[in-house]
Protein backbone atom coordinates (compact mmCIF):
# COMPACT_ATOMS: atom_id res chain seq x y z
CA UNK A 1 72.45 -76.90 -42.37
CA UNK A 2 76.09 -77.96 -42.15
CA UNK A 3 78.49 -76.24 -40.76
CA UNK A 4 82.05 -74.62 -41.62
CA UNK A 5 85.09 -75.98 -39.96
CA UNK A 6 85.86 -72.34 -39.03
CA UNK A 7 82.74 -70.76 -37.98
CA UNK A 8 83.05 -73.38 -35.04
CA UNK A 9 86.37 -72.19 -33.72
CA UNK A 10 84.92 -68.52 -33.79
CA UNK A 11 82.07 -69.32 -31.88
CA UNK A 12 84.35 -70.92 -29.44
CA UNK A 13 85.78 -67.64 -28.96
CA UNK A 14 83.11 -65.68 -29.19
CA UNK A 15 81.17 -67.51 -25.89
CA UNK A 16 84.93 -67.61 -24.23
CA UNK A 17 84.57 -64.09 -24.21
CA UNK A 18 83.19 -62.02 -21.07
CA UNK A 19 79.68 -60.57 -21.29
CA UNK A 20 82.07 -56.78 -20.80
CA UNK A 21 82.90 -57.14 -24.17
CA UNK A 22 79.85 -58.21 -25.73
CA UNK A 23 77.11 -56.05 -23.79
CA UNK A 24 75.22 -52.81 -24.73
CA UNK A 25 76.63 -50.19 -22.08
CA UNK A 26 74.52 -47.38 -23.79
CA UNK A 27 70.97 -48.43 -22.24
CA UNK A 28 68.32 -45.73 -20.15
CA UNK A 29 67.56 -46.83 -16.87
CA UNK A 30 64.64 -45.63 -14.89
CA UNK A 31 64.12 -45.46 -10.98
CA UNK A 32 61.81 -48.09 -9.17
CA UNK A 33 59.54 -45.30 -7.81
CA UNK A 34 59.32 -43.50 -11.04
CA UNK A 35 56.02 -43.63 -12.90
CA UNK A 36 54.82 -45.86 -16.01
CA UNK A 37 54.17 -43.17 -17.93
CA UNK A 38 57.92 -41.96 -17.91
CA UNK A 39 59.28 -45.99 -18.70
CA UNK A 40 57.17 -45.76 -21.62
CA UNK A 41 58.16 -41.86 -22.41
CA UNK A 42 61.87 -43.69 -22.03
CA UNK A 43 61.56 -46.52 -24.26
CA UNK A 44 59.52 -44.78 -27.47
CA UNK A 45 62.19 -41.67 -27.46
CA UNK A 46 65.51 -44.34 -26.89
CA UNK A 47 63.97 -46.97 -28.91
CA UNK A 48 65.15 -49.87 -26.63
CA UNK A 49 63.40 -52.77 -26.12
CA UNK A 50 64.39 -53.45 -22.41
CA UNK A 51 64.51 -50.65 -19.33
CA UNK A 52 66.90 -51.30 -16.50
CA UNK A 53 65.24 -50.59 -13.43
CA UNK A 54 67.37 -48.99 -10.64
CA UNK A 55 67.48 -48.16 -6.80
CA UNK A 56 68.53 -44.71 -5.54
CA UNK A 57 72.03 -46.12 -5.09
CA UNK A 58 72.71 -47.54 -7.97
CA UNK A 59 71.72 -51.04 -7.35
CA UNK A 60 69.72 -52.84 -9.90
CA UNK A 61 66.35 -54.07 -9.05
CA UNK A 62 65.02 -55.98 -12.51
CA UNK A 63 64.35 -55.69 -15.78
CA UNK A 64 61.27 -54.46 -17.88
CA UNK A 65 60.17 -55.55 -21.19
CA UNK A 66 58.49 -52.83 -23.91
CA UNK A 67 55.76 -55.50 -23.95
CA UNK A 68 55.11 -55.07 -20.04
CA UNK A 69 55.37 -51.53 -20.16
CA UNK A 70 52.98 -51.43 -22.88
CA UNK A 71 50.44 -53.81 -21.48
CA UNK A 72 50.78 -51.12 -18.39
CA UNK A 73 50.10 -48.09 -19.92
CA UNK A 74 46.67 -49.88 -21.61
CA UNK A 75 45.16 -49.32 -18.42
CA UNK A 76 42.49 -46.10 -18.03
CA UNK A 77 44.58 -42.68 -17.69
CA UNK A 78 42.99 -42.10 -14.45
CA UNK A 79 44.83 -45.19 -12.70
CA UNK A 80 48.48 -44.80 -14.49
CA UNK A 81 49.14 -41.29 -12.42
CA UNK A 82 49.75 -43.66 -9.31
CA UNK A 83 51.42 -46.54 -11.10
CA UNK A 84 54.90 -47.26 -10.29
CA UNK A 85 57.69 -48.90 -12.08
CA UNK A 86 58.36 -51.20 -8.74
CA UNK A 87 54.62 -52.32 -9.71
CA UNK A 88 55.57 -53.87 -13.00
CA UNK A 89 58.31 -55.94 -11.29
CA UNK A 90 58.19 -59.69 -11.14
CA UNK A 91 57.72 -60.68 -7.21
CA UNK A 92 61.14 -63.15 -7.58
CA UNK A 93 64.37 -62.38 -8.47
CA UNK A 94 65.02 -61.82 -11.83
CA UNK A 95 67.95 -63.50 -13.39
CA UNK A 96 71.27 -61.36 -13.82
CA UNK A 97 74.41 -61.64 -14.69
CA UNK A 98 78.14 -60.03 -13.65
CA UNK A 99 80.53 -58.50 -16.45
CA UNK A 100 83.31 -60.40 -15.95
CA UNK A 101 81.16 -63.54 -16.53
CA UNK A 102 81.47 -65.56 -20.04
CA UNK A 103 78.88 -65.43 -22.54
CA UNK A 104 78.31 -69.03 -22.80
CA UNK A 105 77.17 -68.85 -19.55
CA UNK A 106 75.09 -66.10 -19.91
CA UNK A 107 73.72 -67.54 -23.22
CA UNK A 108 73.03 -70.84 -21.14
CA UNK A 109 71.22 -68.52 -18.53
CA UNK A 110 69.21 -66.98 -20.70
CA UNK A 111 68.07 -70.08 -22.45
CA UNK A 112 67.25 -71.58 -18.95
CA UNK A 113 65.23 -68.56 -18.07
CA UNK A 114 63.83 -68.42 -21.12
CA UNK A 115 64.70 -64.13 -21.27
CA UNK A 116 66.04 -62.29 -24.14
CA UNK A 117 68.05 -60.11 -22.43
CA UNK A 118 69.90 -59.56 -18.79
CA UNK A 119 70.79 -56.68 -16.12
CA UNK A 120 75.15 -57.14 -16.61
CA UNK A 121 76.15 -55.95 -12.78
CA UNK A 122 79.86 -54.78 -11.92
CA UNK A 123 81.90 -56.42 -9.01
CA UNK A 124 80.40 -53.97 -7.03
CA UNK A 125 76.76 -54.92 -7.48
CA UNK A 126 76.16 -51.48 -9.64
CA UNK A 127 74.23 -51.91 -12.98
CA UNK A 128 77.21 -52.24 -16.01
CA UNK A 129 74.92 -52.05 -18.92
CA UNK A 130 72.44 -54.75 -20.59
CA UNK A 131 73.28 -58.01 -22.20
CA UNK A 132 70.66 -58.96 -24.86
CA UNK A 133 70.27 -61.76 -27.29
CA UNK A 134 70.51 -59.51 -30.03
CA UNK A 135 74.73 -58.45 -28.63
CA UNK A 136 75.51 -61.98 -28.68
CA UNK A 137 74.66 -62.66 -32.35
CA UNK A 138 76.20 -59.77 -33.04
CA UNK A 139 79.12 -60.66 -31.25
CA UNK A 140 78.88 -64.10 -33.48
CA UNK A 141 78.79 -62.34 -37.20
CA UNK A 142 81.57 -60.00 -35.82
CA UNK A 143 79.63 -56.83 -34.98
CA UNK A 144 81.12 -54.88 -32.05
CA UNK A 145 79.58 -53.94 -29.00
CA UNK A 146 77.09 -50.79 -28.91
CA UNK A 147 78.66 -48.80 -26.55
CA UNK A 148 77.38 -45.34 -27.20
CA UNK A 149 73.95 -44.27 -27.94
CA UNK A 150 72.29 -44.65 -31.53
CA UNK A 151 71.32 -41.42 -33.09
CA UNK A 152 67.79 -40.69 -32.39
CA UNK A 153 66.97 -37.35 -33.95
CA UNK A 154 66.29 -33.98 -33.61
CA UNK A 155 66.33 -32.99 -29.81
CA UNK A 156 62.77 -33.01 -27.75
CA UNK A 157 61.13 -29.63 -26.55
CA UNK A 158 62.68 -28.87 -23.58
CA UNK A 159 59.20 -29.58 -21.77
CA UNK A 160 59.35 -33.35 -21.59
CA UNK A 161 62.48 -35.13 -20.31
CA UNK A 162 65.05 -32.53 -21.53
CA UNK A 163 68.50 -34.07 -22.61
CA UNK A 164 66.83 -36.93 -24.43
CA UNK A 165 65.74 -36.50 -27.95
CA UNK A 166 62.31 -38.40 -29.16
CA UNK A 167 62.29 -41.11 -31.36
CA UNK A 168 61.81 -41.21 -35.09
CA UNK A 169 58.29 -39.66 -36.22
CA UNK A 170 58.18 -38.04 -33.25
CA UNK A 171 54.82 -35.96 -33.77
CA UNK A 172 54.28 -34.74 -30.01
CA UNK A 173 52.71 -37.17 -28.22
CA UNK A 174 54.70 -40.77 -27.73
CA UNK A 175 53.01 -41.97 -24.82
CA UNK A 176 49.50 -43.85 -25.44
């Protein structure tokens, strides 16, 4: 496939950029001692495909896949009541990045890690938002950033995790 002499200069720019301008800032984030069942609650009713994991002060501690979380939850019911999100974690350091970092070099992290999408952290170590593949070809076709949340619907009954409304079909039940 050849290439435009113009489309090169623009992705030029587009990696020169920092991963602030590029990332989703709009993303759910759960607590490390919170429980599977609510990461998966989380992900069906926001319909995003990663869930930031955070400490009590802010601090991010990984990131978890909707393919994790739903290899999780196919466990008996009697065994996900004391499942944690910490569980799900990888034991090493998952790969991150900082906002004011360029996307080329989170694009070259990614590829290295072989991850589709990265915790973005602030100066001060606090989680920023979420940098996924997905943002940077966006960022490449001219799309802007998502910065606030996508419209998922009607609002939940107040009984299960009030303030966030369920995803598309919702019918009740959107945990397995």
């Amino acid at each position: 496939m050849e290439r435009q002499q113009g489309a090169t200069h623009n992705d030029e720019a587009v990696l020169a950029r920092t991963v602030a301008a590029v990332m989703r800032t709009a993303v759910p984030t759960i607590a490390v001692d919170e429980t599977v069942l609510v990461a998966w609650e989380l992900l069906e009713r926001s319909g995003s495909r990663h869930l930031p994991v955070v400490h009590k002060d802010g601090r991010c501690a990984g990131l978890l896949d909707r393919a994790d979380v739903a290899v999780a939850c196919a466990a008996p019911a009697t065994s996900l009541t004391g499942l944690r999100v910490a569980n799900l974690l990888p034991g090493r350091r998952s790969a991150l990045v900082h906002a004011e970092e360029t996307v080329h070099h989170a694009a070259d992290l990614m590829s290295y890690t072989e991850v589709d999408a990265l915790p973005v952290l602030q100066e001060d170590g606090q989680l920023a938002g979420v940098l996924t593949a997905a943002d940077i070809v966006a960022a490449l076709v001219g799309r802007p950033a998502q910065r606030e949340p996508t419209e998922m619907g009607q609002q939940a009954p107040s009984t299960v995790l009030p303030g966030l409304a369920p995803c598309r079909g919702y019918r009740g039940a959107a945990v397995p």
